[in-house]
PDB file of N, CA and C in Angstrom:
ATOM      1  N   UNK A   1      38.109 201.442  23.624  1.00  0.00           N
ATOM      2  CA  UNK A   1      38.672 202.700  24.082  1.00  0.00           C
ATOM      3  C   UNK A   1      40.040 202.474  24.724  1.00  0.00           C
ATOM      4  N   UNK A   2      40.212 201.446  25.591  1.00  0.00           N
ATOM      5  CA  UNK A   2      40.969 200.967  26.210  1.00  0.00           C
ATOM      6  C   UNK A   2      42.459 200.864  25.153  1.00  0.00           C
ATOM      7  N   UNK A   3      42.267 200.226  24.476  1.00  0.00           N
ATOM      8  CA  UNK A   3      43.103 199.818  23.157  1.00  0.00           C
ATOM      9  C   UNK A   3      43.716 200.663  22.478  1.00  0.00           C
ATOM     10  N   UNK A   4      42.604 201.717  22.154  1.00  0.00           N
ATOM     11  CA  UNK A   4      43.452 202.965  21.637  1.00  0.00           C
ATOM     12  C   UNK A   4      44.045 204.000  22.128  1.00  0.00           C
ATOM     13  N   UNK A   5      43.800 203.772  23.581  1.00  0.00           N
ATOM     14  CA  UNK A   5      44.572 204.600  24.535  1.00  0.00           C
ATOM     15  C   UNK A   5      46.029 203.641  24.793  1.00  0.00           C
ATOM     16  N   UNK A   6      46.006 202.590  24.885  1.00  0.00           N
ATOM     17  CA  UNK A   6      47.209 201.630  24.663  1.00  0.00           C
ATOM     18  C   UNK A   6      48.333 201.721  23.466  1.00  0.00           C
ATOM     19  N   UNK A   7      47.791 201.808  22.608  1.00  0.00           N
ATOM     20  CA  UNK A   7      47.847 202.331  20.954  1.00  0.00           C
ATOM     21  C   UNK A   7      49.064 203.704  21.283  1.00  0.00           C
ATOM     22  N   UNK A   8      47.595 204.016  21.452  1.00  0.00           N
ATOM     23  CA  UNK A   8      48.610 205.706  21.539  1.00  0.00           C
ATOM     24  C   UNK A   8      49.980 205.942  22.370  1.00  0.00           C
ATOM     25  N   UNK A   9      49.988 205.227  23.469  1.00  0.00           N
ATOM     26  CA  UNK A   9      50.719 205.359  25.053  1.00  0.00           C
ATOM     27  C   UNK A   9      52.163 204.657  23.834  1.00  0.00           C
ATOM     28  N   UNK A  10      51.868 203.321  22.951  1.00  0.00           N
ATOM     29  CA  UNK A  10      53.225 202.508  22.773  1.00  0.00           C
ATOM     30  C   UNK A  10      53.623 203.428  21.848  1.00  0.00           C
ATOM     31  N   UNK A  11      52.967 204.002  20.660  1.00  0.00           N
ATOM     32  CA  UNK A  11      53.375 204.866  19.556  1.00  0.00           C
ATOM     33  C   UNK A  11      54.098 205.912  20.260  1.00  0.00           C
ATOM     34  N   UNK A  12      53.920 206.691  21.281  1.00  0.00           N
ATOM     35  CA  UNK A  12      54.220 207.534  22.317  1.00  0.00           C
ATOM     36  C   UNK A  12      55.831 207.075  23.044  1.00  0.00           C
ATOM     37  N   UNK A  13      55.992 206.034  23.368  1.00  0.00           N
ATOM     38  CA  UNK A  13      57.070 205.273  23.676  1.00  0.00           C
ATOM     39  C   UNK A  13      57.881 205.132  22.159  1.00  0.00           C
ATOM     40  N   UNK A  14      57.498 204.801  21.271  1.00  0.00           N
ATOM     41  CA  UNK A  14      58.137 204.491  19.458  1.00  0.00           C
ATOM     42  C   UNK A  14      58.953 205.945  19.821  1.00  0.00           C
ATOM     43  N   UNK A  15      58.057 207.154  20.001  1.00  0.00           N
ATOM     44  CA  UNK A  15      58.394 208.242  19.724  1.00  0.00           C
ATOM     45  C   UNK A  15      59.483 208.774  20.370  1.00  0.00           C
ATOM     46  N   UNK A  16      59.647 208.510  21.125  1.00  0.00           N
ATOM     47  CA  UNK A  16      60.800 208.540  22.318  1.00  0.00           C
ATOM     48  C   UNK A  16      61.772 208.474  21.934  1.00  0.00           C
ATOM     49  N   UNK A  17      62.030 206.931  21.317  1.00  0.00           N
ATOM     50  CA  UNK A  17      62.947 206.077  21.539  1.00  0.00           C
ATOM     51  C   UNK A  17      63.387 206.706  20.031  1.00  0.00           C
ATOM     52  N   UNK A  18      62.858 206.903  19.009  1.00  0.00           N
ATOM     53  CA  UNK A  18      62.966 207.728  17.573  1.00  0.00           C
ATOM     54  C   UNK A  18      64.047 209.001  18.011  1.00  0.00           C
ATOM     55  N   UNK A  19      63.210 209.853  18.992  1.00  0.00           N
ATOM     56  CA  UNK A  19      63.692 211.219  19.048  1.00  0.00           C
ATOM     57  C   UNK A  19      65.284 211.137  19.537  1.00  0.00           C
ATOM     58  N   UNK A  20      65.785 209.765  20.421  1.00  0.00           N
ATOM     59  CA  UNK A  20      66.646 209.129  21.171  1.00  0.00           C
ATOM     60  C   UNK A  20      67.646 208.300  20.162  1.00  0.00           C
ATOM     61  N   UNK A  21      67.690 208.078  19.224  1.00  0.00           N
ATOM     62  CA  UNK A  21      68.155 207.920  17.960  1.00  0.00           C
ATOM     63  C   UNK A  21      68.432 208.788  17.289  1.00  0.00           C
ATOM     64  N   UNK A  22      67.632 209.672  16.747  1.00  0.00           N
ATOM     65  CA  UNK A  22      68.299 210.704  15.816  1.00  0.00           C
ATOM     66  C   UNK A  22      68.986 211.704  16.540  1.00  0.00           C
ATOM     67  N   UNK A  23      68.659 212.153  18.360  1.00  0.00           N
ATOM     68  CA  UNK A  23      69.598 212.727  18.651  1.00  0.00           C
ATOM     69  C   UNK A  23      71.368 211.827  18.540  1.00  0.00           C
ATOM     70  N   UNK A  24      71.140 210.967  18.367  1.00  0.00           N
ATOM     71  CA  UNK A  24      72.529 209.983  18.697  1.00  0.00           C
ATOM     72  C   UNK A  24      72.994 209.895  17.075  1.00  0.00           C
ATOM     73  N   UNK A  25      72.659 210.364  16.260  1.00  0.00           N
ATOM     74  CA  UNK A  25      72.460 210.140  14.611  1.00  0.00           C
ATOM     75  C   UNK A  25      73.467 211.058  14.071  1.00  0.00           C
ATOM     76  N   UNK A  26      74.734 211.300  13.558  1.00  0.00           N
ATOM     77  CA  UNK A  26      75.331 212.124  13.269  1.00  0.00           C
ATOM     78  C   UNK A  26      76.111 211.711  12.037  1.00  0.00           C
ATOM     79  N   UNK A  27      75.873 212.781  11.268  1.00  0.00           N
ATOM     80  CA  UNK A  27      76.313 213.045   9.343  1.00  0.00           C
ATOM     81  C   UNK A  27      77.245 213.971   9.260  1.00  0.00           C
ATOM     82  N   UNK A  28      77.906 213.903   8.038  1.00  0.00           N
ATOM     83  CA  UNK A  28      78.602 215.255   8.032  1.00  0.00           C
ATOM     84  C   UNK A  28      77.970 215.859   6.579  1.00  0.00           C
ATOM     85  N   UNK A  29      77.652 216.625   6.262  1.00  0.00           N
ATOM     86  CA  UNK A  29      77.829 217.309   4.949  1.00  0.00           C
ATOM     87  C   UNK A  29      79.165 218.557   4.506  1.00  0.00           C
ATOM     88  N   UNK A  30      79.385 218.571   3.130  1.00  0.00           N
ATOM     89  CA  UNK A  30      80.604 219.221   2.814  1.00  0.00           C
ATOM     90  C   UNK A  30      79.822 220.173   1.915  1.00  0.00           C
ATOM     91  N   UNK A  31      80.540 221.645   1.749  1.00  0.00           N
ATOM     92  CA  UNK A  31      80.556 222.493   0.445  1.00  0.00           C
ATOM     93  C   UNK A  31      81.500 221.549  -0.363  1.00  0.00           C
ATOM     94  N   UNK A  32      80.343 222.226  -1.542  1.00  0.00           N
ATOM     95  CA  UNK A  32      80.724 221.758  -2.906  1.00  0.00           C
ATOM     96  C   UNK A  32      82.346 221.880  -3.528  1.00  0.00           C
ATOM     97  N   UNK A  33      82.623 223.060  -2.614  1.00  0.00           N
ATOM     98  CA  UNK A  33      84.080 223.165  -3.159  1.00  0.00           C
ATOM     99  C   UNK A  33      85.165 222.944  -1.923  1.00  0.00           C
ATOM    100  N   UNK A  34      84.573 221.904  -0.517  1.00  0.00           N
ATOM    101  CA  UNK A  34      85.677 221.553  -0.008  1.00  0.00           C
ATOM    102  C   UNK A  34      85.808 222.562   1.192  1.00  0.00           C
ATOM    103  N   UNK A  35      85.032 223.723   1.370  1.00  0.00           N
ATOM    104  CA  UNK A  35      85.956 224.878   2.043  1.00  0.00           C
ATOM    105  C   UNK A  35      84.826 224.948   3.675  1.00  0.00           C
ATOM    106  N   UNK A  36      83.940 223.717   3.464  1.00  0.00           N
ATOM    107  CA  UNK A  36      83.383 224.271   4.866  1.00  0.00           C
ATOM    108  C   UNK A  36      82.973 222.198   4.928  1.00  0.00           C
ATOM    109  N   UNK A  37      82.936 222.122   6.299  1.00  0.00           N
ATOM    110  CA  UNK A  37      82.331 220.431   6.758  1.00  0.00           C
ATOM    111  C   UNK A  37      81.009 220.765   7.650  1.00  0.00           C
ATOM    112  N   UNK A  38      79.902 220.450   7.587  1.00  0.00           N
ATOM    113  CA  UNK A  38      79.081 220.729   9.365  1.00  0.00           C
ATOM    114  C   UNK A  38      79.168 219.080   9.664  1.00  0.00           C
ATOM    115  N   UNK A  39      78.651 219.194  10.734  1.00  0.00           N
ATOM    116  CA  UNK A  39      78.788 217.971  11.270  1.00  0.00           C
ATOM    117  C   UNK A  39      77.566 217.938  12.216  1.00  0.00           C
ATOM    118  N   UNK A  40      76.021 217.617  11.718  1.00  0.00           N
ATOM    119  CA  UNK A  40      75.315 218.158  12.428  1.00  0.00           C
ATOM    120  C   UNK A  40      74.564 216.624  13.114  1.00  0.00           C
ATOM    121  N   UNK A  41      73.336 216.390  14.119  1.00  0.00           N
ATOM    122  CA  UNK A  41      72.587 215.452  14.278  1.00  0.00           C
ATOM    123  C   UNK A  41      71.271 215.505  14.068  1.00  0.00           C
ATOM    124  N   UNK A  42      70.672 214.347  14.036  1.00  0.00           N
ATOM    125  CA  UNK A  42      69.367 214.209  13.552  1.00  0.00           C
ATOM    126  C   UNK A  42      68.538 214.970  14.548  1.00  0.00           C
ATOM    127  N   UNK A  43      68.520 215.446  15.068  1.00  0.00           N
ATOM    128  CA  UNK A  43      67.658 216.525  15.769  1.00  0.00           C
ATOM    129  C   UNK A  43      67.851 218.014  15.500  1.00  0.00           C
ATOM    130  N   UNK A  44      68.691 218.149  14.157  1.00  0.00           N
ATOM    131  CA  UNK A  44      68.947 219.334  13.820  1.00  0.00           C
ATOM    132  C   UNK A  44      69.846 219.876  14.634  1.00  0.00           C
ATOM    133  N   UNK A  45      71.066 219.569  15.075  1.00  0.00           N
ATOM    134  CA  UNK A  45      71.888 220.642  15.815  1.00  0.00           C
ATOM    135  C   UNK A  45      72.805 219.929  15.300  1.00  0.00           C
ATOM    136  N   UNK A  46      73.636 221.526  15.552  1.00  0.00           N
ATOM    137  CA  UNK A  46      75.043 221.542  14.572  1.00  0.00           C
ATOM    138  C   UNK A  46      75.877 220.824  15.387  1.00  0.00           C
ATOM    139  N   UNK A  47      76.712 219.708  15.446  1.00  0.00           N
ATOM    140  CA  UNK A  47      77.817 219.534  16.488  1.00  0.00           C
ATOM    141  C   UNK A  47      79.404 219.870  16.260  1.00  0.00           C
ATOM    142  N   UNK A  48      79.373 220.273  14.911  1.00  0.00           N
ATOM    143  CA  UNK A  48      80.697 220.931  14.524  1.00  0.00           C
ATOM    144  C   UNK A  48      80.848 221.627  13.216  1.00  0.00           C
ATOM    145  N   UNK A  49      81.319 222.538  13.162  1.00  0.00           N
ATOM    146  CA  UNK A  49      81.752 222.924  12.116  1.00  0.00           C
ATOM    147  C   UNK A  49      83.672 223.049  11.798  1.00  0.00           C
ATOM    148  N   UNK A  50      83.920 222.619  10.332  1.00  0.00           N
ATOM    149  CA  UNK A  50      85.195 222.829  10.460  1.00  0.00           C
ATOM    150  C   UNK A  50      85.289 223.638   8.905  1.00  0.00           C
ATOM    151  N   UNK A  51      86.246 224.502   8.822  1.00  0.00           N
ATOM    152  CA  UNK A  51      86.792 225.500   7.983  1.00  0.00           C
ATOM    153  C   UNK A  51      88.056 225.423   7.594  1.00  0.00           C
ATOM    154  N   UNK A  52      88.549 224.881   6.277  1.00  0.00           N
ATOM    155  CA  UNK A  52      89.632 224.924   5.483  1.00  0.00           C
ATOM    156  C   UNK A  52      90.521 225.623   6.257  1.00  0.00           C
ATOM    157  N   UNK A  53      91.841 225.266   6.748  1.00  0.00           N
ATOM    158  CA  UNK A  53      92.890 225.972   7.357  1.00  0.00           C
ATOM    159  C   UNK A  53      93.508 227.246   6.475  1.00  0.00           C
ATOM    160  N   UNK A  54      93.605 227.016   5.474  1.00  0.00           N
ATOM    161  CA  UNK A  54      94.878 227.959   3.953  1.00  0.00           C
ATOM    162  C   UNK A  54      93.106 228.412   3.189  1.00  0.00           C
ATOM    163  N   UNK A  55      92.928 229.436   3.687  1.00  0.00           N
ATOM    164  CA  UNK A  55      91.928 230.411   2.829  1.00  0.00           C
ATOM    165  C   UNK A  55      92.511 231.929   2.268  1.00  0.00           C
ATOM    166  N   UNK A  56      92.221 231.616   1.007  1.00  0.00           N
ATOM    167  CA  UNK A  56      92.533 233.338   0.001  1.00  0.00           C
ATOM    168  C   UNK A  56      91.315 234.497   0.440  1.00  0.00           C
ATOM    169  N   UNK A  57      92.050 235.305   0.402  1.00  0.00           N
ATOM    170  CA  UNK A  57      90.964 236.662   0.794  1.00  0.00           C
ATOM    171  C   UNK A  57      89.766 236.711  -0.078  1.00  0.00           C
ATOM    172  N   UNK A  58      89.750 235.373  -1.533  1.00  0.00           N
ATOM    173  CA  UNK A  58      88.873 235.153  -2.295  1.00  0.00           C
ATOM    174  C   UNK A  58      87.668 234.272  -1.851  1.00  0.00           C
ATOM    175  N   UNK A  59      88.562 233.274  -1.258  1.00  0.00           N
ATOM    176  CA  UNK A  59      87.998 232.535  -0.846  1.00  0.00           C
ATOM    177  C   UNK A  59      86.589 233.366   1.062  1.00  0.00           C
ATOM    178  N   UNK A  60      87.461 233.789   1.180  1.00  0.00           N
ATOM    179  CA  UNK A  60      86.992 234.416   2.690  1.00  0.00           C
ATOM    180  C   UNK A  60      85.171 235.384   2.394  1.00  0.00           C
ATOM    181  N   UNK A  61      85.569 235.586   1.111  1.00  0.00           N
ATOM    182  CA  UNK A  61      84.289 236.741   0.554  1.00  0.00           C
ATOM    183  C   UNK A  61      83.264 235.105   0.202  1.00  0.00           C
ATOM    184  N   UNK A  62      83.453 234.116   0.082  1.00  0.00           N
ATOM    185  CA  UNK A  62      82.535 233.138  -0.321  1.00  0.00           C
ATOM    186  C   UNK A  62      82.096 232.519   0.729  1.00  0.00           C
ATOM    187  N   UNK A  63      82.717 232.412   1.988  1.00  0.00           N
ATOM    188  CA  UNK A  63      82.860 231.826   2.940  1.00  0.00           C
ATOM    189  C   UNK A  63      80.877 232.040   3.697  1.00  0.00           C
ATOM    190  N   UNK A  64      81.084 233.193   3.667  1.00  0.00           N
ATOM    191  CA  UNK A  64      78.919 233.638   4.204  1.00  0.00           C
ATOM    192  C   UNK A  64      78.191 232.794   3.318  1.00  0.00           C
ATOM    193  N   UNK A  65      77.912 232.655   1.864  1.00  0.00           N
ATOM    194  CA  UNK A  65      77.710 231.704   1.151  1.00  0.00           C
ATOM    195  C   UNK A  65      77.678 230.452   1.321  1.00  0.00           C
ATOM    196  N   UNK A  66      78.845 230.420   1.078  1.00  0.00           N
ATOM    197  CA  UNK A  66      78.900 228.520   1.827  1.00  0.00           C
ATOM    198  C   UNK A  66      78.839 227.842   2.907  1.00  0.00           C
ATOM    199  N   UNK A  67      78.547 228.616   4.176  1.00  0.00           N
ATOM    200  CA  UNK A  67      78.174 228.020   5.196  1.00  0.00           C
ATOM    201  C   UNK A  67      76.460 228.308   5.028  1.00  0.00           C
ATOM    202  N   UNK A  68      76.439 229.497   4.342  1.00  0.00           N
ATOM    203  CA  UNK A  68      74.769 229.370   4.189  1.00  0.00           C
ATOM    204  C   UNK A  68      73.977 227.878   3.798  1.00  0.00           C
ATOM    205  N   UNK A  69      74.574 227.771   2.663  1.00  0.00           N
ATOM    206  CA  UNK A  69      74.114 226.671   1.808  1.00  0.00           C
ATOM    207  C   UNK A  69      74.534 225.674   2.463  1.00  0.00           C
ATOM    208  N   UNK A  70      75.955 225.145   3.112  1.00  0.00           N
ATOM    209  CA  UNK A  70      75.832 223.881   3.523  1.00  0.00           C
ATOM    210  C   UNK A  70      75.064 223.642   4.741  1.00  0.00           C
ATOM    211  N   UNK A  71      74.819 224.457   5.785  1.00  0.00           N
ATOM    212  CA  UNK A  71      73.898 224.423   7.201  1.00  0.00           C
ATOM    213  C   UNK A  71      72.245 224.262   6.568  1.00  0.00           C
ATOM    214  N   UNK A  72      72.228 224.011   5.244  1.00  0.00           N
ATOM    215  CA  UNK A  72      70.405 224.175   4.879  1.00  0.00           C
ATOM    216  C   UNK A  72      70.729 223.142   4.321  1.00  0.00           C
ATOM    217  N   UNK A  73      71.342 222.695   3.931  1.00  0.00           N
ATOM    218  CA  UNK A  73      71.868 221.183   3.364  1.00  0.00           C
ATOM    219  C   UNK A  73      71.914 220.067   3.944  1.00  0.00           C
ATOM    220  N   UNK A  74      72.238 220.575   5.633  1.00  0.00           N
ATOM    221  CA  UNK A  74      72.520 219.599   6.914  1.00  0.00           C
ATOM    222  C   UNK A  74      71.316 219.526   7.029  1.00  0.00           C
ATOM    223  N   UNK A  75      70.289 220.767   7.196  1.00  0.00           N
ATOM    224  CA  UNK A  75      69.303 220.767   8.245  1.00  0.00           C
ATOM    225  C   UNK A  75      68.277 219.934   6.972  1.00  0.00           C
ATOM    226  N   UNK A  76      68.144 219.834   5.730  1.00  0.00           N
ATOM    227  CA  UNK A  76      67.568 219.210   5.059  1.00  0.00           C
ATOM    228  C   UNK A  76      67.953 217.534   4.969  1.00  0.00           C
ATOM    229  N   UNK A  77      68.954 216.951   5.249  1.00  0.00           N
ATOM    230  CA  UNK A  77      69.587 215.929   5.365  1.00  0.00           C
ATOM    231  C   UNK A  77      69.062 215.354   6.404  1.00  0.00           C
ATOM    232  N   UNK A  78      68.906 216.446   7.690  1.00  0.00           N
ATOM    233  CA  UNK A  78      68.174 216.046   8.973  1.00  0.00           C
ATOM    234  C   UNK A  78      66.818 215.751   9.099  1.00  0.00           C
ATOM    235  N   UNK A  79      66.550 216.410   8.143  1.00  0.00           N
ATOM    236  CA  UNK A  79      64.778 216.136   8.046  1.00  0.00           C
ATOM    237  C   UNK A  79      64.477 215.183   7.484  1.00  0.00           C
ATOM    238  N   UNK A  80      65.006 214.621   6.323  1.00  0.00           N
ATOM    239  CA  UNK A  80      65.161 213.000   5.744  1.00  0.00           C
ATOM    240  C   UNK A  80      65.042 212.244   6.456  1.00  0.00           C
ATOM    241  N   UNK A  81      66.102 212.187   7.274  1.00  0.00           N
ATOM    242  CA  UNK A  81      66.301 211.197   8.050  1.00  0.00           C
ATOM    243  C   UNK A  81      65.170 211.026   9.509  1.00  0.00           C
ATOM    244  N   UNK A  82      64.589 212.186   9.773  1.00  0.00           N
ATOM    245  CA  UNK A  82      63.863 212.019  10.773  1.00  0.00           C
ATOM    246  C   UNK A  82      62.646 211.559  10.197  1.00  0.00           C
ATOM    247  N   UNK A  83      62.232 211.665   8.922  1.00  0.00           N
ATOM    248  CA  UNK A  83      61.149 211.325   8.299  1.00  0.00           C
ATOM    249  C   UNK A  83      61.157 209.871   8.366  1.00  0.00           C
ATOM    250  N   UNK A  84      62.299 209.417   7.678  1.00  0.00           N
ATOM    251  CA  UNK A  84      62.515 207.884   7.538  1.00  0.00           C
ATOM    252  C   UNK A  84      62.598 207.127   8.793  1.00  0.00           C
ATOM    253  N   UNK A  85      62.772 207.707  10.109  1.00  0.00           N
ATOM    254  CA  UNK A  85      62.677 207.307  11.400  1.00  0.00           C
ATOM    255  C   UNK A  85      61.540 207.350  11.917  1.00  0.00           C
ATOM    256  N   UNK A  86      60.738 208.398  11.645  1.00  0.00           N
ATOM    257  CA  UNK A  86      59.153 208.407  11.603  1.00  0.00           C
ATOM    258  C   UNK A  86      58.611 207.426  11.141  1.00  0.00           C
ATOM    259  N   UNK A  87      58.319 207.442   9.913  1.00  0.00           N
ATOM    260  CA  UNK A  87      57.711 206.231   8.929  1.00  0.00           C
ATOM    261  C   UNK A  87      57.872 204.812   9.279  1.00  0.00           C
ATOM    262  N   UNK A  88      59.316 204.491   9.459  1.00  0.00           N
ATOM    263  CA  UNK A  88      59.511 203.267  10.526  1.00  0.00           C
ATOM    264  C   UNK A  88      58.655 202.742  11.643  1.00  0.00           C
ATOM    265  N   UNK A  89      57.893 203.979  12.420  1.00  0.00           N
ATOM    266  CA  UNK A  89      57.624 203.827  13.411  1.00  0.00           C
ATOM    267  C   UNK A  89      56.361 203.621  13.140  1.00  0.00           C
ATOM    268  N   UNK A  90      55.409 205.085  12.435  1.00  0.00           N
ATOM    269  CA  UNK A  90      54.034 205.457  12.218  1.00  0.00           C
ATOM    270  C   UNK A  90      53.610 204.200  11.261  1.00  0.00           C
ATOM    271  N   UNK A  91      54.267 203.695  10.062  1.00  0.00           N
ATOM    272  CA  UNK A  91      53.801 203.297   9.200  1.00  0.00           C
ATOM    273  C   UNK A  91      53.572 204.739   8.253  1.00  0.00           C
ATOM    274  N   UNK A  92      53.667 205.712   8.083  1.00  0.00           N
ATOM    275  CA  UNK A  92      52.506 205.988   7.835  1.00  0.00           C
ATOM    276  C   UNK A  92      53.626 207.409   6.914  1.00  0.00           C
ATOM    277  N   UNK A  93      53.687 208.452   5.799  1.00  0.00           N
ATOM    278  CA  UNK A  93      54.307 209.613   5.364  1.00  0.00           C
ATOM    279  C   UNK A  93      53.639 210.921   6.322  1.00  0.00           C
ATOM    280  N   UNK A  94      54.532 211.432   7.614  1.00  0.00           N
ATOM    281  CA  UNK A  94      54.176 212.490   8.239  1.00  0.00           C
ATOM    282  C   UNK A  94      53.979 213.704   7.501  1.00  0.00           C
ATOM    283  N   UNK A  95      53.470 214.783   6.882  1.00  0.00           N
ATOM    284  CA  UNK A  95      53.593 216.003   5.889  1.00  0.00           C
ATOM    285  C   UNK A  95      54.240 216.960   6.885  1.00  0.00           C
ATOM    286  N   UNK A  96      56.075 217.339   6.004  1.00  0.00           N
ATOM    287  CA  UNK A  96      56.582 218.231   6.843  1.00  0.00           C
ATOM    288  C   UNK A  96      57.737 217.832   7.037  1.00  0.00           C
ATOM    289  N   UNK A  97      58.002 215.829   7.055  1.00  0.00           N
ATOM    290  CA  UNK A  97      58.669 215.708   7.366  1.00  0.00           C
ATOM    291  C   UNK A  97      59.236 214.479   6.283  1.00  0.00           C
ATOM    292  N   UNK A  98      59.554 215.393   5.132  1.00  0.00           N
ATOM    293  CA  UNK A  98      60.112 215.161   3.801  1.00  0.00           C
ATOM    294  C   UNK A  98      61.243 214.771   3.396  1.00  0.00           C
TER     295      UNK A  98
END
């Protein structure tokens, strides 16, 4: 009993030190066509966004679009990576965290 309460307490500490990493973990992803950057961390938060300086009033109507898609792009990028920081730790494929 002892053991697996030990068990649990260090996996518990793994977990920490995981969550303490991917907050420190930072990617950038780009739209496909250049016109948006996020700059988010492994805990899912955005830490920047940057937006093409010289945008056409064409470009401006695409702009809702492409931050759509690239912020689900980040936040999917983020989940990778927290998975693979998981697994490191657990041994083990968490479901969810794909």
């Amino acid at each position: 009993m002892f053991d697996k309460m030990k068990g649990l307490f260090e996996m518990q500490k793994k977990m920490q030190e995981v969550k303490r990493v991917l907050e420190e973990t930072n990617f950038d992803i780009q739209s496909s066509d250049g016109l948006v950057k996020i700059t988010m961390n492994g805990a899912q938060e955005v830490q920047e966004v940057k937006i093409k300086d010289s945008i056409t009033d064409q470009e401006k109507t695409r702009l809702a679009g492409v931050l759509k898609d690239t912020f689900n792009r980040s936040i999917r990028r983020s989940q990778e990576i927290a998975a693979g920081k998981m697994r490191e730790v657990t041994g083990i494929n968490i479901p969810g965290l794909t």
